[in-house]
C-alpha atoms as a PDB file:
ATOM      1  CA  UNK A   1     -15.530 110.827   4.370  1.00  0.00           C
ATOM      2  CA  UNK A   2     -15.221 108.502   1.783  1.00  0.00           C
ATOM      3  CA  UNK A   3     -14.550 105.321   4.098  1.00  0.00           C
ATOM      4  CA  UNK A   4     -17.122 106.205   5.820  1.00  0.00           C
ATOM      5  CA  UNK A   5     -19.651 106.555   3.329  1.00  0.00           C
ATOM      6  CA  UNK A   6     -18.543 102.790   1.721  1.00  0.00           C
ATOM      7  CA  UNK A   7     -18.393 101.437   5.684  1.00  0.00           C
ATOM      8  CA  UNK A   8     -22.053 102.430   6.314  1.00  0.00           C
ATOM      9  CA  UNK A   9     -23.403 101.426   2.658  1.00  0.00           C
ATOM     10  CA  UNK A  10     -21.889  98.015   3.555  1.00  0.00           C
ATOM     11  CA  UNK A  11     -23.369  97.660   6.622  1.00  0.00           C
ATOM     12  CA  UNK A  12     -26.668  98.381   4.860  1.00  0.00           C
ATOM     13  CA  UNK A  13     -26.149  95.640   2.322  1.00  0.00           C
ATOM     14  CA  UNK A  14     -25.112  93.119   4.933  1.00  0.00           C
ATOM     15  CA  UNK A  15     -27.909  93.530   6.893  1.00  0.00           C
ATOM     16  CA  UNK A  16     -30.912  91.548   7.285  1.00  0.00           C
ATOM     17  CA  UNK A  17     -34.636  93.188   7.188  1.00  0.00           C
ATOM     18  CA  UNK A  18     -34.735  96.732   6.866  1.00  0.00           C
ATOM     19  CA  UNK A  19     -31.821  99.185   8.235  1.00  0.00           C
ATOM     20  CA  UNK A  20     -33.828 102.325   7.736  1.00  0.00           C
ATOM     21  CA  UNK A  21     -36.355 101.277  10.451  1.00  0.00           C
ATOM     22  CA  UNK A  22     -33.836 102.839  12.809  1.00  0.00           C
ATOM     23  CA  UNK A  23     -32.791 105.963  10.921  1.00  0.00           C
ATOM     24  CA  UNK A  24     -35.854 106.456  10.258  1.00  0.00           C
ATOM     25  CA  UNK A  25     -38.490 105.618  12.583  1.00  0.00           C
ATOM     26  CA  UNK A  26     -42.358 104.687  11.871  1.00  0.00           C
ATOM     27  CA  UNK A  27     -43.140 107.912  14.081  1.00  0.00           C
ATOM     28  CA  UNK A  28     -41.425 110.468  11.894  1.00  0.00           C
ATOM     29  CA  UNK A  29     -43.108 108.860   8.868  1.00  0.00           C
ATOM     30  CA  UNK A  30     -46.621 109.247  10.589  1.00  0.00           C
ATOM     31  CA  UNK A  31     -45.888 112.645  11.407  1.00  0.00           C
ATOM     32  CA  UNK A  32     -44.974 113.780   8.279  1.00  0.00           C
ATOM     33  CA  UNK A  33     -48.598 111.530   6.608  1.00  0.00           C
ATOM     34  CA  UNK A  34     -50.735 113.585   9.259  1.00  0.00           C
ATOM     35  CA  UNK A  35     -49.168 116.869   8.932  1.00  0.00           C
ATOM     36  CA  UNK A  36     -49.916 116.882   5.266  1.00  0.00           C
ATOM     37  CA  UNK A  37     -53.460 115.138   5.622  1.00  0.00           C
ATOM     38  CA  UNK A  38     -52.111 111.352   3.664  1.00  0.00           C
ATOM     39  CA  UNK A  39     -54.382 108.818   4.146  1.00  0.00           C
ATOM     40  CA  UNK A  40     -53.278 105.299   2.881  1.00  0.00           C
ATOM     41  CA  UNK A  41     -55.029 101.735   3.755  1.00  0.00           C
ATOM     42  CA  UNK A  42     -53.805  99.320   6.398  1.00  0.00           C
ATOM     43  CA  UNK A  43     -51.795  97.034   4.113  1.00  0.00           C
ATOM     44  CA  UNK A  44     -48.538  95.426   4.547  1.00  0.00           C
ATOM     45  CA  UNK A  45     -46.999  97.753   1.670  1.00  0.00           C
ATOM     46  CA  UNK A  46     -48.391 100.999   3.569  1.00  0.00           C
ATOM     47  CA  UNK A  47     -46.111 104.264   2.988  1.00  0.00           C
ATOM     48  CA  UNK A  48     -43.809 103.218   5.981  1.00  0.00           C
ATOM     49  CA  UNK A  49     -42.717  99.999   4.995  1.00  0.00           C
ATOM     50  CA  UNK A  50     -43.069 100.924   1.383  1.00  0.00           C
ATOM     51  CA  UNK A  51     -40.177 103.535   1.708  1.00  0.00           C
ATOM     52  CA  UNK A  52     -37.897 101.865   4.521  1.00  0.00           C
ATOM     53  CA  UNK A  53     -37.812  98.933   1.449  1.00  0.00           C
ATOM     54  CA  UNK A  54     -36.974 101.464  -1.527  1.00  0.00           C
ATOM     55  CA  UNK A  55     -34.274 103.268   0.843  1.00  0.00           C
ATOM     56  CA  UNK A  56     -32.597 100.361   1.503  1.00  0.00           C
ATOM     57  CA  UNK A  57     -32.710  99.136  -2.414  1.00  0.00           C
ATOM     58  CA  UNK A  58     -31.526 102.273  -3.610  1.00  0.00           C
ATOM     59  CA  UNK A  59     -28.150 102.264  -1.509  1.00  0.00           C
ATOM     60  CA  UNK A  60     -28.234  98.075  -1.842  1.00  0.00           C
ATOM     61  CA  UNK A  61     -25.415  96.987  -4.420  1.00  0.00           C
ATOM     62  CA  UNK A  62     -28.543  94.314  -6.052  1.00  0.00           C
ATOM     63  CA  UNK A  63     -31.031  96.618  -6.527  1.00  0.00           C
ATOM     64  CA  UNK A  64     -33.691  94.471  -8.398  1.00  0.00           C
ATOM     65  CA  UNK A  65     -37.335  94.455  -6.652  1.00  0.00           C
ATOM     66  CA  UNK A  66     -36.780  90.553  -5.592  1.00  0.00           C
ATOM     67  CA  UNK A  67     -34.159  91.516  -2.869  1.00  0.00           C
ATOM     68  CA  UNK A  68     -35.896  94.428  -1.618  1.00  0.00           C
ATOM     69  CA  UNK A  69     -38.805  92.378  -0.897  1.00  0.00           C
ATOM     70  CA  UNK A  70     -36.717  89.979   0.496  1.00  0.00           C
ATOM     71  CA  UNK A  71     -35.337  92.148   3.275  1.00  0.00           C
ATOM     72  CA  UNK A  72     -39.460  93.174   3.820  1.00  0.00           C
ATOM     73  CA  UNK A  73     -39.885  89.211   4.204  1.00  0.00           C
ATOM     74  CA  UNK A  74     -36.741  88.971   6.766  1.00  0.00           C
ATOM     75  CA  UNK A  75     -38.426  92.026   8.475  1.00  0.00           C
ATOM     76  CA  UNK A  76     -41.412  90.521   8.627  1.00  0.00           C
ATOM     77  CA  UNK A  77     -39.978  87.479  10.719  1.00  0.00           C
ATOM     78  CA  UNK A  78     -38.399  89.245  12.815  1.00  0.00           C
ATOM     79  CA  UNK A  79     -42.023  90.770  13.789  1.00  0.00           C
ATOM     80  CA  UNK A  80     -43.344  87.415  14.057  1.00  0.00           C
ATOM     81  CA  UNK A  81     -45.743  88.611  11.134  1.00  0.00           C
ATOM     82  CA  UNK A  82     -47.466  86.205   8.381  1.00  0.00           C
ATOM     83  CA  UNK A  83     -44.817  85.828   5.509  1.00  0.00           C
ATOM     84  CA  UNK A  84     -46.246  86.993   2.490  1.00  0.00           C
ATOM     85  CA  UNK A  85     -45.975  85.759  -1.253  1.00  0.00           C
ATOM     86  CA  UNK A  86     -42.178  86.672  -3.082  1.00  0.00           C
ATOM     87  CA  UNK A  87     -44.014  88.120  -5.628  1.00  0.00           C
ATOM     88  CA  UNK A  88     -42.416  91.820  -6.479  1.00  0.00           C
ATOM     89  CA  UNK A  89     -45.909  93.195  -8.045  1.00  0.00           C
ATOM     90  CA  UNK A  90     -47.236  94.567  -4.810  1.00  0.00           C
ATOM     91  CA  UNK A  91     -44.448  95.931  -3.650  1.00  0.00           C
ATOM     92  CA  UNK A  92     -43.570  97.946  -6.697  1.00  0.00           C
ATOM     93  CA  UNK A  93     -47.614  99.243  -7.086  1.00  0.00           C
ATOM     94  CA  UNK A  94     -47.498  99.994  -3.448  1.00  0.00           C
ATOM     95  CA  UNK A  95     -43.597 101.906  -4.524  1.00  0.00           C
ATOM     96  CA  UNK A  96     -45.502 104.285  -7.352  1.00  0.00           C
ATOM     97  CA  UNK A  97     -47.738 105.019  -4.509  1.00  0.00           C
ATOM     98  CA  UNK A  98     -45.963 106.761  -2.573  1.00  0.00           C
ATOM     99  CA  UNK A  99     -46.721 110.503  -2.481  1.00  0.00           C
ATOM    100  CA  UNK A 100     -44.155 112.692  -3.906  1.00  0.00           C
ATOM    101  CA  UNK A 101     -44.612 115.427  -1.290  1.00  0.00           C
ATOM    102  CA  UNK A 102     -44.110 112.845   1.380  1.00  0.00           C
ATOM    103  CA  UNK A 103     -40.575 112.092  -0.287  1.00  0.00           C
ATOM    104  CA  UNK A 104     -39.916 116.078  -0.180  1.00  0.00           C
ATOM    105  CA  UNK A 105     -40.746 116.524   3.659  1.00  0.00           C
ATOM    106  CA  UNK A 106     -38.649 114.031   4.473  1.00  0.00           C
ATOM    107  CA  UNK A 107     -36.258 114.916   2.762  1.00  0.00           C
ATOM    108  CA  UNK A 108     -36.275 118.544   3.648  1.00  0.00           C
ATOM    109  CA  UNK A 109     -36.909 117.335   7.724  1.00  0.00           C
ATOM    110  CA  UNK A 110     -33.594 115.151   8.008  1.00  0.00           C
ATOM    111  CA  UNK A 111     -31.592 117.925   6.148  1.00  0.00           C
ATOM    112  CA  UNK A 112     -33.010 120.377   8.886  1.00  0.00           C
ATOM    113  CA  UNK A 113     -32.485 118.204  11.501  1.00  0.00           C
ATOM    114  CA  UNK A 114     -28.341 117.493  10.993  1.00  0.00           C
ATOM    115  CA  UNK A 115     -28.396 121.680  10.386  1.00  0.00           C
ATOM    116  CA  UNK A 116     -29.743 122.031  14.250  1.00  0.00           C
ATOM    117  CA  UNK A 117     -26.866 120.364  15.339  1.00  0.00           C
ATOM    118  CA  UNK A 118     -24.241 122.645  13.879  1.00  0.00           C
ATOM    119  CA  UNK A 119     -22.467 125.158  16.082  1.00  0.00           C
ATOM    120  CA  UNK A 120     -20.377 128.795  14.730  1.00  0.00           C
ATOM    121  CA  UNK A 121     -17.039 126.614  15.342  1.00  0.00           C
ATOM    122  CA  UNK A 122     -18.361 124.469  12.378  1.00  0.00           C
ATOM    123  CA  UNK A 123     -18.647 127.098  10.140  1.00  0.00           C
ATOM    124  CA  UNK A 124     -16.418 128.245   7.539  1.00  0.00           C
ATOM    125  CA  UNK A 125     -15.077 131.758   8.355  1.00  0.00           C
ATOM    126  CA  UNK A 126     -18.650 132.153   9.779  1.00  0.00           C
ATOM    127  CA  UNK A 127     -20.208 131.320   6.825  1.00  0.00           C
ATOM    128  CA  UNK A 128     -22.871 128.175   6.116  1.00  0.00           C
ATOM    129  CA  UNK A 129     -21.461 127.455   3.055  1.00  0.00           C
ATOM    130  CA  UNK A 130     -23.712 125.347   0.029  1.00  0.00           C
ATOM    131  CA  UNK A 131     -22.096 123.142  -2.926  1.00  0.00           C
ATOM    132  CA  UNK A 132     -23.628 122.256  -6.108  1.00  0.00           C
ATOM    133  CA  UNK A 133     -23.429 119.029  -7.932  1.00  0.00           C
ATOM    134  CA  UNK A 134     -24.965 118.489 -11.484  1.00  0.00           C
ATOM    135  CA  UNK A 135     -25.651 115.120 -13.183  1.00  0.00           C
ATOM    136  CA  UNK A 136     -28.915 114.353 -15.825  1.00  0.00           C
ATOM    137  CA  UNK A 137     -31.268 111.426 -15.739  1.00  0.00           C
ATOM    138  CA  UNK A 138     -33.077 109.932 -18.282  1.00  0.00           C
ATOM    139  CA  UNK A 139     -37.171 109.340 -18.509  1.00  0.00           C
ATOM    140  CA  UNK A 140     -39.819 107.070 -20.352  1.00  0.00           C
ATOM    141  CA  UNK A 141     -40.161 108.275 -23.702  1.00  0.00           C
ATOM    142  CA  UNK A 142     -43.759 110.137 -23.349  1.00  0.00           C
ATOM    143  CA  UNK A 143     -44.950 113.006 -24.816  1.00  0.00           C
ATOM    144  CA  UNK A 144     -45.094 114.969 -21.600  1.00  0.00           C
ATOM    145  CA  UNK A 145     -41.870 114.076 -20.577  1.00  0.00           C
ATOM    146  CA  UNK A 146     -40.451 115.248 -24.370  1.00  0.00           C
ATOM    147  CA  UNK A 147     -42.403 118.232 -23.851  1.00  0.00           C
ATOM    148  CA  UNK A 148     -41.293 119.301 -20.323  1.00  0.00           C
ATOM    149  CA  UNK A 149     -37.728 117.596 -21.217  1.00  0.00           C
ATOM    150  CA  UNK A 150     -36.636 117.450 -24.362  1.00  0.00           C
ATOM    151  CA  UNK A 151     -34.188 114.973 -25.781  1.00  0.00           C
ATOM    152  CA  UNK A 152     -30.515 116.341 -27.132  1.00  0.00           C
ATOM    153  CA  UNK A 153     -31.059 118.166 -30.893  1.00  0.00           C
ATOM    154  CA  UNK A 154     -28.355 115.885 -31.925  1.00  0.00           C
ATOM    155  CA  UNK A 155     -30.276 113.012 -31.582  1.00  0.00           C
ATOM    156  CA  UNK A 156     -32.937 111.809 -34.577  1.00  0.00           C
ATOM    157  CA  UNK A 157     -36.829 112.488 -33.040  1.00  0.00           C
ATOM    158  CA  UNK A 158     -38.105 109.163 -31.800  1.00  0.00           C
ATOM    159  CA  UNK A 159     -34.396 108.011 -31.117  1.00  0.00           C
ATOM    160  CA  UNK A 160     -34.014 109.389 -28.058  1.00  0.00           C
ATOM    161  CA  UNK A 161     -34.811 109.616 -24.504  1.00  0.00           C
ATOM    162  CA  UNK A 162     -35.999 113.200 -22.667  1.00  0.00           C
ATOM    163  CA  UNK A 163     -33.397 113.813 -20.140  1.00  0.00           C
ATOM    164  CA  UNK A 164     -33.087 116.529 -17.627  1.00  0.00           C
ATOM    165  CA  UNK A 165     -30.253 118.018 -15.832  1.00  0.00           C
ATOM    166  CA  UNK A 166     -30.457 117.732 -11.807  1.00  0.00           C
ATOM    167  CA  UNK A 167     -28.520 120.294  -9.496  1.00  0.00           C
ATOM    168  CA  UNK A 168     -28.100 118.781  -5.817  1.00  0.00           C
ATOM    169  CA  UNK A 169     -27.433 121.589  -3.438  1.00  0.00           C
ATOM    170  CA  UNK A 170     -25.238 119.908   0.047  1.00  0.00           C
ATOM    171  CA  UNK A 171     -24.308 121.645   2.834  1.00  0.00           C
ATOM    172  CA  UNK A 172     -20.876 122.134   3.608  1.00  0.00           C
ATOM    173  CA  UNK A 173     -20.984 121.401   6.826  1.00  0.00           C
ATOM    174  CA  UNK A 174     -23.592 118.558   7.494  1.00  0.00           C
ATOM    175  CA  UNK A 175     -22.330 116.709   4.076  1.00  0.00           C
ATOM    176  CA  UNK A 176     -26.619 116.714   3.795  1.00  0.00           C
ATOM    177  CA  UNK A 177     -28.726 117.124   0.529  1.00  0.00           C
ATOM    178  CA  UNK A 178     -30.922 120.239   1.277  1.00  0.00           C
ATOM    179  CA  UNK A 179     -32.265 120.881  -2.062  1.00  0.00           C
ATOM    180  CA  UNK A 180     -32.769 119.326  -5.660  1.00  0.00           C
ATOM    181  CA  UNK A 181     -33.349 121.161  -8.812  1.00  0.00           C
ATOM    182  CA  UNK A 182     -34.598 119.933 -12.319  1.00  0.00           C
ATOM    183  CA  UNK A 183     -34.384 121.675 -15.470  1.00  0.00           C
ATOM    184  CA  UNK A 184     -33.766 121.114 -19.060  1.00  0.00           C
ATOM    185  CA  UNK A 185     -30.792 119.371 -20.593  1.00  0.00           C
ATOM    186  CA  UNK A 186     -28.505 122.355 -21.695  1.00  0.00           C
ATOM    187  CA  UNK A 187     -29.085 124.244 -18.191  1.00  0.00           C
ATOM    188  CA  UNK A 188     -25.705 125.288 -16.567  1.00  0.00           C
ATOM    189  CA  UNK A 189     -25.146 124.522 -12.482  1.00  0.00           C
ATOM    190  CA  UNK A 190     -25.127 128.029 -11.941  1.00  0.00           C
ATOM    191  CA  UNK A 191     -28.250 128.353 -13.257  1.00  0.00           C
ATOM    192  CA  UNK A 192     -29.397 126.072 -11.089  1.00  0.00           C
ATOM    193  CA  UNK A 193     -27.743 127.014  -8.194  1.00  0.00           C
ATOM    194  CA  UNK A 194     -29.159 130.708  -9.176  1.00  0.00           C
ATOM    195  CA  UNK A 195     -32.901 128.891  -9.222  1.00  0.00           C
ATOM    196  CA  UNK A 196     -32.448 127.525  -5.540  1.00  0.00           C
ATOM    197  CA  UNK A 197     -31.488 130.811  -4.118  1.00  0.00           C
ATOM    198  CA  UNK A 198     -34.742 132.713  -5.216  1.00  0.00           C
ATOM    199  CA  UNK A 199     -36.809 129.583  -4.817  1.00  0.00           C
ATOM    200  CA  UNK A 200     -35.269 128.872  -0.913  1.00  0.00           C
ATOM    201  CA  UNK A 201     -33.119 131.366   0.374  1.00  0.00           C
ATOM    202  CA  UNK A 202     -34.553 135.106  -0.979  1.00  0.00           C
ATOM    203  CA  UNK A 203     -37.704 135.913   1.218  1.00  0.00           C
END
């Protein structure tokens, strides 16, 4: 699984213009806008573009702004479109743009989707069977982020960074993300395992 993981991230960063336009097509995007009422201008950053170019930077091994708008530019040419200035600022205003819920629904549609494809033979001992996997990530240093996420006691006041611990819930089966979970620093993965259940899985 690991190979495979490092083959396909590869083939990401080797290719030209923007990989994600086939995993994830314009339609699915536009679906997901209309069913929860987005409306965004006719630009070239719109949402679609936008998040096929932040996709493939996040995975990229140079992640800096420049080279994700340079695999918009080599997208662009391919579409026989009007290249547009190498200047990053657009692309990262049109990046905070994007809607958070949009991010969520698509996220929580391709997780669904791999799950339709499972069979009982995949199963273990009958059983759809979720892993946890904790990690923390640091934030600006604002007051509502201190507030909501508080930096480590052992650290001075105004030294510090709020961080919050992040519980990634994967299926077993599919190897896919299904849920994410945010909490303060000192909260245990079982804790935030515990959260998902009555959040997702208790009716």
């Amino acid at each position: 699984m690991t190979n495979r993981v490092t083959i396909l991230k590869d083939k990401f960063n080797q290719s030209l213009g923007l990989p994600f336009k086939e995993l994830l097509p314009s339609s699915a995007i536009e679906q997901a806008l209309s069913e929860l009422k987005i409306k965004y201008k006719k630009r070239l950053f719109d949402p679609i573009v936008t998040l096929w170019a932040f996709l493939s930077q996040v995975l990229d091994t140079d992640k800096t702004c420049h080279n994700a708008v340079s695999k918009v530019i080599a997208y662009l040419v391919g579409e026989g479109v009007e290249i547009p200035s190498t200047d990053t600022s657009a692309y990262c205003q049109a990046r905070l743009r994007l809607p958070e819920n949009l991010l969520e629904k698509l996220f929580s549609q391709a997780a669904q989707r791999l799950s339709e494809t499972v069979t009982t033979e995949h199963l273990w001992c009958g059983r759809n069977v979720l892993v946890i996997d904790g990690s923390t990530v640091s934030m600006p240093d604002t007051v509502e982020n201190q507030k909501a996420y508080p930096q480590p006691k052992t650290q001075k006041a105004g030294c510090g960074f709020p961080i919050a611990k992040i519980g990634v819930i994967f299926s077993l089966v599919t190897g896919a993300a299904v849920a994410l979970v945010i909490d303060v620093l000192n909260t245990h993965d079982i804790k935030l395992a515990r959260v998902y259940s009555i959040s997702f899985l208790i009716p």
